[in-house]
Structures are given as structure tokens and as C-alpha cells.
PDB file of N, CA and C in Angstrom:
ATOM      1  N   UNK A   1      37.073  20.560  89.271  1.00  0.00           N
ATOM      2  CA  UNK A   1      36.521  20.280  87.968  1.00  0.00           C
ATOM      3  C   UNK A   1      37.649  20.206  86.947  1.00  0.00           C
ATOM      4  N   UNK A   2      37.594  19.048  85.778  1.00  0.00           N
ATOM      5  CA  UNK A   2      38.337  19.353  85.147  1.00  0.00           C
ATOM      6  C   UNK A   2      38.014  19.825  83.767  1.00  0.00           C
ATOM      7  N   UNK A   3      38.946  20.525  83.227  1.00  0.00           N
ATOM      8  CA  UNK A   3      38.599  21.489  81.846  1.00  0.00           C
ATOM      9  C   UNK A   3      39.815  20.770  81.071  1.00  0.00           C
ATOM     10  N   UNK A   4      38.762  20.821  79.572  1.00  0.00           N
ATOM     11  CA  UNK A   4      39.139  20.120  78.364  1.00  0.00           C
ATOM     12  C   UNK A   4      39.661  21.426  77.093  1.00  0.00           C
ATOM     13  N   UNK A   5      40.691  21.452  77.023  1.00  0.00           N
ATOM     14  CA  UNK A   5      41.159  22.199  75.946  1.00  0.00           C
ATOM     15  C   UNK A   5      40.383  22.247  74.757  1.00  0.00           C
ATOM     16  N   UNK A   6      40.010  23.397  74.250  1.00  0.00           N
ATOM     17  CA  UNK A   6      38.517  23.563  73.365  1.00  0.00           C
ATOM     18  C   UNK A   6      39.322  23.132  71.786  1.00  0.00           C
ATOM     19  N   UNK A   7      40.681  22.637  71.900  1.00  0.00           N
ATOM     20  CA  UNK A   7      41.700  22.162  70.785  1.00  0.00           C
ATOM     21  C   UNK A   7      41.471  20.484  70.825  1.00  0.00           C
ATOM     22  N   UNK A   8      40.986  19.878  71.682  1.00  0.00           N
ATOM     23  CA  UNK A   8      41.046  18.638  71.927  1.00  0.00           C
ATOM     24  C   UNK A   8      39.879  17.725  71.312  1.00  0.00           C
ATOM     25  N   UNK A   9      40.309  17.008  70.800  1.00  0.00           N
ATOM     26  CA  UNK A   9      39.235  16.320  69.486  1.00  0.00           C
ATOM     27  C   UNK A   9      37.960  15.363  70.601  1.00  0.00           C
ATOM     28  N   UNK A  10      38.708  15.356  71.693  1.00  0.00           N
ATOM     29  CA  UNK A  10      36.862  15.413  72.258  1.00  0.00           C
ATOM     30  C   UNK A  10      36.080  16.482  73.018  1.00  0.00           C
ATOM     31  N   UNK A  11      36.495  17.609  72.665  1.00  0.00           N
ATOM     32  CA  UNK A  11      36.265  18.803  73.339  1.00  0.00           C
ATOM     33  C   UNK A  11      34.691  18.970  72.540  1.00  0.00           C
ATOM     34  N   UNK A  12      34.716  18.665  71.938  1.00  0.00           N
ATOM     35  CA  UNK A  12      32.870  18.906  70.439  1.00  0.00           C
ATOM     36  C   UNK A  12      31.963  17.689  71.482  1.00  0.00           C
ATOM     37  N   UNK A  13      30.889  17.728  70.997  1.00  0.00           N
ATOM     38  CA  UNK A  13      29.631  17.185  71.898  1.00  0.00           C
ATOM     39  C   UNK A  13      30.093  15.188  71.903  1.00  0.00           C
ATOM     40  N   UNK A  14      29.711  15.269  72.434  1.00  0.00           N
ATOM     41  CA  UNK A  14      30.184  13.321  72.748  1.00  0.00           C
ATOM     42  C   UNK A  14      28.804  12.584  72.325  1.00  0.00           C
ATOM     43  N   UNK A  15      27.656  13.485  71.809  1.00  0.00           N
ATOM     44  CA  UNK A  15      26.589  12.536  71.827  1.00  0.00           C
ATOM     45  C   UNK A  15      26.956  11.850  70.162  1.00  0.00           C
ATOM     46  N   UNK A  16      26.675  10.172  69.983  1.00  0.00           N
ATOM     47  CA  UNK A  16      26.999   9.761  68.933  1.00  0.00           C
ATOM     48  C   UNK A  16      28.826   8.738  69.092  1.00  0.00           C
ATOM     49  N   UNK A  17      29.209   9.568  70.243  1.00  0.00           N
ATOM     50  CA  UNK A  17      30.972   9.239  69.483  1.00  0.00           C
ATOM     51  C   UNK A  17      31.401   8.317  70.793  1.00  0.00           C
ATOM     52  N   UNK A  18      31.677   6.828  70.405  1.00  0.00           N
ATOM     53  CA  UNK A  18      32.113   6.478  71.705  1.00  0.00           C
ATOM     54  C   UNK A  18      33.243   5.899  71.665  1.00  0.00           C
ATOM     55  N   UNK A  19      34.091   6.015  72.679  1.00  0.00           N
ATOM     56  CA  UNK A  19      35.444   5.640  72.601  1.00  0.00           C
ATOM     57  C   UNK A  19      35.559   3.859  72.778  1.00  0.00           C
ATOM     58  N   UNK A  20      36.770   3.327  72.199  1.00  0.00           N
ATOM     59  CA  UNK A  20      36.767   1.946  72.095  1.00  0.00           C
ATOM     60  C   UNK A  20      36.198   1.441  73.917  1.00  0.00           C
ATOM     61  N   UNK A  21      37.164   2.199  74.911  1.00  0.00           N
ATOM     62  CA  UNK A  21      36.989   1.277  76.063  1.00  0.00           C
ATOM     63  C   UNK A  21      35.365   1.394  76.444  1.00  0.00           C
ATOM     64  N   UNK A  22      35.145   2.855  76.301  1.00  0.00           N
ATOM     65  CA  UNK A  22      33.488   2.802  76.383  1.00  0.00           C
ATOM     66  C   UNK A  22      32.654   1.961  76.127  1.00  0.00           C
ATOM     67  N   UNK A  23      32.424   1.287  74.265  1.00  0.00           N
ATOM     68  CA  UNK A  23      32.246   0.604  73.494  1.00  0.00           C
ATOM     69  C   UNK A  23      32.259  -0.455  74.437  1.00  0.00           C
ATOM     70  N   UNK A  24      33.833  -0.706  74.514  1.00  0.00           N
ATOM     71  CA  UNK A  24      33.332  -2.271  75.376  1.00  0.00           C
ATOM     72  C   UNK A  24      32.659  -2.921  76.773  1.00  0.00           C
ATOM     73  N   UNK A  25      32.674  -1.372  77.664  1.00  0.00           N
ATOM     74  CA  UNK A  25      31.907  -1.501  78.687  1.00  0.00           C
ATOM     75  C   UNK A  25      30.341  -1.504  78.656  1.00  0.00           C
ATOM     76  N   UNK A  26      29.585  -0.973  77.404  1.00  0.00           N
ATOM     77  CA  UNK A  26      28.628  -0.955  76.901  1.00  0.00           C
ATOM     78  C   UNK A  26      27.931  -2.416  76.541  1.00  0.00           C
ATOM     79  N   UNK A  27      28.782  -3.147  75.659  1.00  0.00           N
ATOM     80  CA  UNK A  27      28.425  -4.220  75.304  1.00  0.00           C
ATOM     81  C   UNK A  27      28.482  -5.230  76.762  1.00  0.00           C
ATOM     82  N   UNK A  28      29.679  -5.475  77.273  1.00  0.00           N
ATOM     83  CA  UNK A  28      29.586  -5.945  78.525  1.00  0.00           C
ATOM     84  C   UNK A  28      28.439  -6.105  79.195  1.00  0.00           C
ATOM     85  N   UNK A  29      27.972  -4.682  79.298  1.00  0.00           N
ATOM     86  CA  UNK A  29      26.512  -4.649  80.010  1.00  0.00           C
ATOM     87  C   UNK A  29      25.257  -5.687  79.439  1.00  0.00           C
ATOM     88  N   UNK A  30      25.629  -4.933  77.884  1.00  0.00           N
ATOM     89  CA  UNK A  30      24.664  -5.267  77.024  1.00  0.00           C
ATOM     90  C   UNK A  30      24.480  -6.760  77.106  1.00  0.00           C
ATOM     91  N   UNK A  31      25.809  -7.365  77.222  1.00  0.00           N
ATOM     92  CA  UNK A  31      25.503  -9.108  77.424  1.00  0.00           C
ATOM     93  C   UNK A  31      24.985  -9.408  78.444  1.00  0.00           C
ATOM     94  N   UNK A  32      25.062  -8.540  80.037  1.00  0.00           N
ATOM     95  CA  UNK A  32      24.536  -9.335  80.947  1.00  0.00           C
ATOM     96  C   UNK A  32      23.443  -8.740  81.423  1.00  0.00           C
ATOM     97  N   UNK A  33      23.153  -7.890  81.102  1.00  0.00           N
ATOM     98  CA  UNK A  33      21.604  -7.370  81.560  1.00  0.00           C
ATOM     99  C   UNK A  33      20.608  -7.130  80.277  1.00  0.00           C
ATOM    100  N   UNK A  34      19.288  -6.574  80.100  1.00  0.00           N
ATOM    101  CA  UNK A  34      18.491  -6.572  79.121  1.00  0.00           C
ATOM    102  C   UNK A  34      19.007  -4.752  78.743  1.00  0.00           C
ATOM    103  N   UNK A  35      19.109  -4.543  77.408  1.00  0.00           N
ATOM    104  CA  UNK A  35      19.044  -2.994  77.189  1.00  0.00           C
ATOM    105  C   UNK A  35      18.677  -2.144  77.534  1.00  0.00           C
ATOM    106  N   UNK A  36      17.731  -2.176  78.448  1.00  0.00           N
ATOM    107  CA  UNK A  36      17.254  -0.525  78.597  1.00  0.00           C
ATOM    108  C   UNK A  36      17.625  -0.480  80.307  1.00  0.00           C
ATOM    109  N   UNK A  37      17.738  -1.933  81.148  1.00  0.00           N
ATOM    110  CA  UNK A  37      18.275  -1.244  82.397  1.00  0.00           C
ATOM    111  C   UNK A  37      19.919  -1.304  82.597  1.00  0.00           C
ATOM    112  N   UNK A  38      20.034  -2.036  81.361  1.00  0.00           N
ATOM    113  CA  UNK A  38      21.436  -1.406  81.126  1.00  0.00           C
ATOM    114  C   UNK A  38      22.452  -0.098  80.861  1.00  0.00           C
ATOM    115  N   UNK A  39      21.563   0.325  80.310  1.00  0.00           N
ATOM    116  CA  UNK A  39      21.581   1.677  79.750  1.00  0.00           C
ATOM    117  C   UNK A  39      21.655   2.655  81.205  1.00  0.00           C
ATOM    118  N   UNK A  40      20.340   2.415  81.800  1.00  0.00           N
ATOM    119  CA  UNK A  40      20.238   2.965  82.859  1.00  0.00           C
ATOM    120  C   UNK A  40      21.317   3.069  84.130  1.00  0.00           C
ATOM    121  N   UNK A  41      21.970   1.499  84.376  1.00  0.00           N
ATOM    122  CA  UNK A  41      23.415   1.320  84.920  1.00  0.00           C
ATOM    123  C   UNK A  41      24.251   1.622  84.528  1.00  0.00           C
ATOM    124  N   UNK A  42      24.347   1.796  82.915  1.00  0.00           N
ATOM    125  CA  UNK A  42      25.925   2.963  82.767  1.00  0.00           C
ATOM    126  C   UNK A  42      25.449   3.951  83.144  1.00  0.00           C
ATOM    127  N   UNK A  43      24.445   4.682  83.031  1.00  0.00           N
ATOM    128  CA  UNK A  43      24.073   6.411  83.575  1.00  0.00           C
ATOM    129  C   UNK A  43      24.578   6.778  85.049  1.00  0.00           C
ATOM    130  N   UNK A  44      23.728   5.339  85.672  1.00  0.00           N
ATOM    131  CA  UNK A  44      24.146   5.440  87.459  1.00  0.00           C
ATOM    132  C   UNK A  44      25.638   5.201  87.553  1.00  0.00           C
ATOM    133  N   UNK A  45      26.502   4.286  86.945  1.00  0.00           N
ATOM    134  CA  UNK A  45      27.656   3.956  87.685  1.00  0.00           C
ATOM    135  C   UNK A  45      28.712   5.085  86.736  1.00  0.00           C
ATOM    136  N   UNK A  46      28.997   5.390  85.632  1.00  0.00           N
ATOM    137  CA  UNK A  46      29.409   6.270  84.758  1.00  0.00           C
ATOM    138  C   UNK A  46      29.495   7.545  84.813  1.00  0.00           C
ATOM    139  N   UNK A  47      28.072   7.815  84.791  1.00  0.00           N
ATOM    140  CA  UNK A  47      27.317   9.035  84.720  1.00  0.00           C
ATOM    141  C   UNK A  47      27.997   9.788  82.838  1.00  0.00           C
ATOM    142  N   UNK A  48      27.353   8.848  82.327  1.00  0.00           N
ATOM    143  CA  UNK A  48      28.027   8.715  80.901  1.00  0.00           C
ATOM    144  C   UNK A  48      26.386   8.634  80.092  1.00  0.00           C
ATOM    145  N   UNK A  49      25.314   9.606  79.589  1.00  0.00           N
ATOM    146  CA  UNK A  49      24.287   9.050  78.890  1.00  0.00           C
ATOM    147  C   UNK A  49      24.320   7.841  78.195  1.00  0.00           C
ATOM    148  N   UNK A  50      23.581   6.800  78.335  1.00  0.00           N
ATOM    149  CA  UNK A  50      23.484   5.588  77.133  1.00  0.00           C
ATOM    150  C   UNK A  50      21.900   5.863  76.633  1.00  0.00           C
ATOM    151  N   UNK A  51      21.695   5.023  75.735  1.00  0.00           N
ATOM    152  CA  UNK A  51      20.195   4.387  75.862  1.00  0.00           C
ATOM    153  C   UNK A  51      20.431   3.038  75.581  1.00  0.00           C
ATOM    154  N   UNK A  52      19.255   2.181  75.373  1.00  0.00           N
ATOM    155  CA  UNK A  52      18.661   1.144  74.681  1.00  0.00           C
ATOM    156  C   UNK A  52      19.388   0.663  73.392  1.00  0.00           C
ATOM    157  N   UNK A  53      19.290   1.823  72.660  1.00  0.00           N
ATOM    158  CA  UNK A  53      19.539   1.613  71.553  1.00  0.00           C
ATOM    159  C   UNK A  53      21.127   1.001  71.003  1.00  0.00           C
ATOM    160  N   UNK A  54      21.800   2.363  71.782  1.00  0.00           N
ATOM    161  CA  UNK A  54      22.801   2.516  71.230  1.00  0.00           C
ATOM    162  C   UNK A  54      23.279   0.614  71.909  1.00  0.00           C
ATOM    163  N   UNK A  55      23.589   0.661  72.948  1.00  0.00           N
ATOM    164  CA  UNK A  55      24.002  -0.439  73.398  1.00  0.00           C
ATOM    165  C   UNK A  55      23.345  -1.968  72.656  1.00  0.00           C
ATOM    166  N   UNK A  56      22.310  -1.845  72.244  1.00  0.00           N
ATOM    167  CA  UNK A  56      21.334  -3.026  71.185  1.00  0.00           C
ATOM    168  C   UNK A  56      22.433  -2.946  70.175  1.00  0.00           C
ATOM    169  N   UNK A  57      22.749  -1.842  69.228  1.00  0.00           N
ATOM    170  CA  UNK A  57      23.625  -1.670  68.231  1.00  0.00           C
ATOM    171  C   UNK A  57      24.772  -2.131  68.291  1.00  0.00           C
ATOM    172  N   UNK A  58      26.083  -1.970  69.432  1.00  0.00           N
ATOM    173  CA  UNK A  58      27.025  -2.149  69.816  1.00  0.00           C
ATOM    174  C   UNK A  58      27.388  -3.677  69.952  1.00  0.00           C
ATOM    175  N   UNK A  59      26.276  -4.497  70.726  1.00  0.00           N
ATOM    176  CA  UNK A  59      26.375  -5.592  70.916  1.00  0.00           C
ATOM    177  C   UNK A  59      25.809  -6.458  69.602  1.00  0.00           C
ATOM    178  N   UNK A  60      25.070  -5.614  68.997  1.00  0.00           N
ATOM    179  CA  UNK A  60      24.500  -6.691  67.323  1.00  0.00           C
ATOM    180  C   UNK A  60      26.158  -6.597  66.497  1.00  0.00           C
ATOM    181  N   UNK A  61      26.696  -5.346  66.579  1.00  0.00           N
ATOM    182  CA  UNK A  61      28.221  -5.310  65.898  1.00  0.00           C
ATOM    183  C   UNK A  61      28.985  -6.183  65.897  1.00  0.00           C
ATOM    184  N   UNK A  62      29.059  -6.484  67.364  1.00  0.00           N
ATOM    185  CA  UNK A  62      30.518  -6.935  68.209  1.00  0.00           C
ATOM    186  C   UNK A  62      30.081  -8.188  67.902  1.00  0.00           C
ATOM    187  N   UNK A  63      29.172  -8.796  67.940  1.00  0.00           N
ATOM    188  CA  UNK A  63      28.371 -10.002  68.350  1.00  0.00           C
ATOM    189  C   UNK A  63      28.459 -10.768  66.923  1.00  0.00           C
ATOM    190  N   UNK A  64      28.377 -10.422  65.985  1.00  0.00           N
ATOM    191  CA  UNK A  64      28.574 -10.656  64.672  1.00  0.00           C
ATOM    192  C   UNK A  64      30.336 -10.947  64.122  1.00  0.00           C
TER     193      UNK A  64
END
């Protein structure tokens, strides 16, 4: 297992905060599948929570 120094600025809860490469693997999805079983395939291949949402959001951003 690995342990995160409780000094380390992602050591605080990750729900909300996503890192750029994340971000773009998100949208990725988001372009080629529909949102919510997308969501569901970052969970399975990641094991990283998404939803629907967030990824709808990401790709209305980027997409613009």
C-alpha cells in the first residue's frame, strides 16, 4: 500500500479536485461514450469515483 504524507496538498479528500491528466481522461471518455456509462468505466478501469455529472461538466468546458 502506498501512504501519502498528511503534508501533501493531495493528502485532503479528492472529492471535487481533479488533476489536469485526470480531467483529460474524463473528457476522453466523455466524447466517446454517453455520461453515465462513462463514469461507470472510469470507476472499473481507474477505480477513481466519477459520475455523470462531473464528466457532462468537463466536456461542456473543454468543448467550448
Amino acid at each position: 500500500m502506498i501512504e501519502m504524507s498528511k503534508a501533501h496538498r493531495f493528502s485532503s479528500s479528492l472529492s471535487g479536485k481533479v488533476t489536469p491528466y485526470l480531467a483529460e481522461l474524463l473528457v476522453y471518455v466523455g466524447q466517446d461514450h454517453c455520461y453515465k456509462p462513462g463514469a461507470q468505466l472510469v470507476e472499473k478501469l481507474l477505480r477513481v469515483p466519477s459520475n455523470a455529472t462531473q464528466i457532462y461538466r468537463l466536456v461542456d468546458h473543454y468543448g467550448q
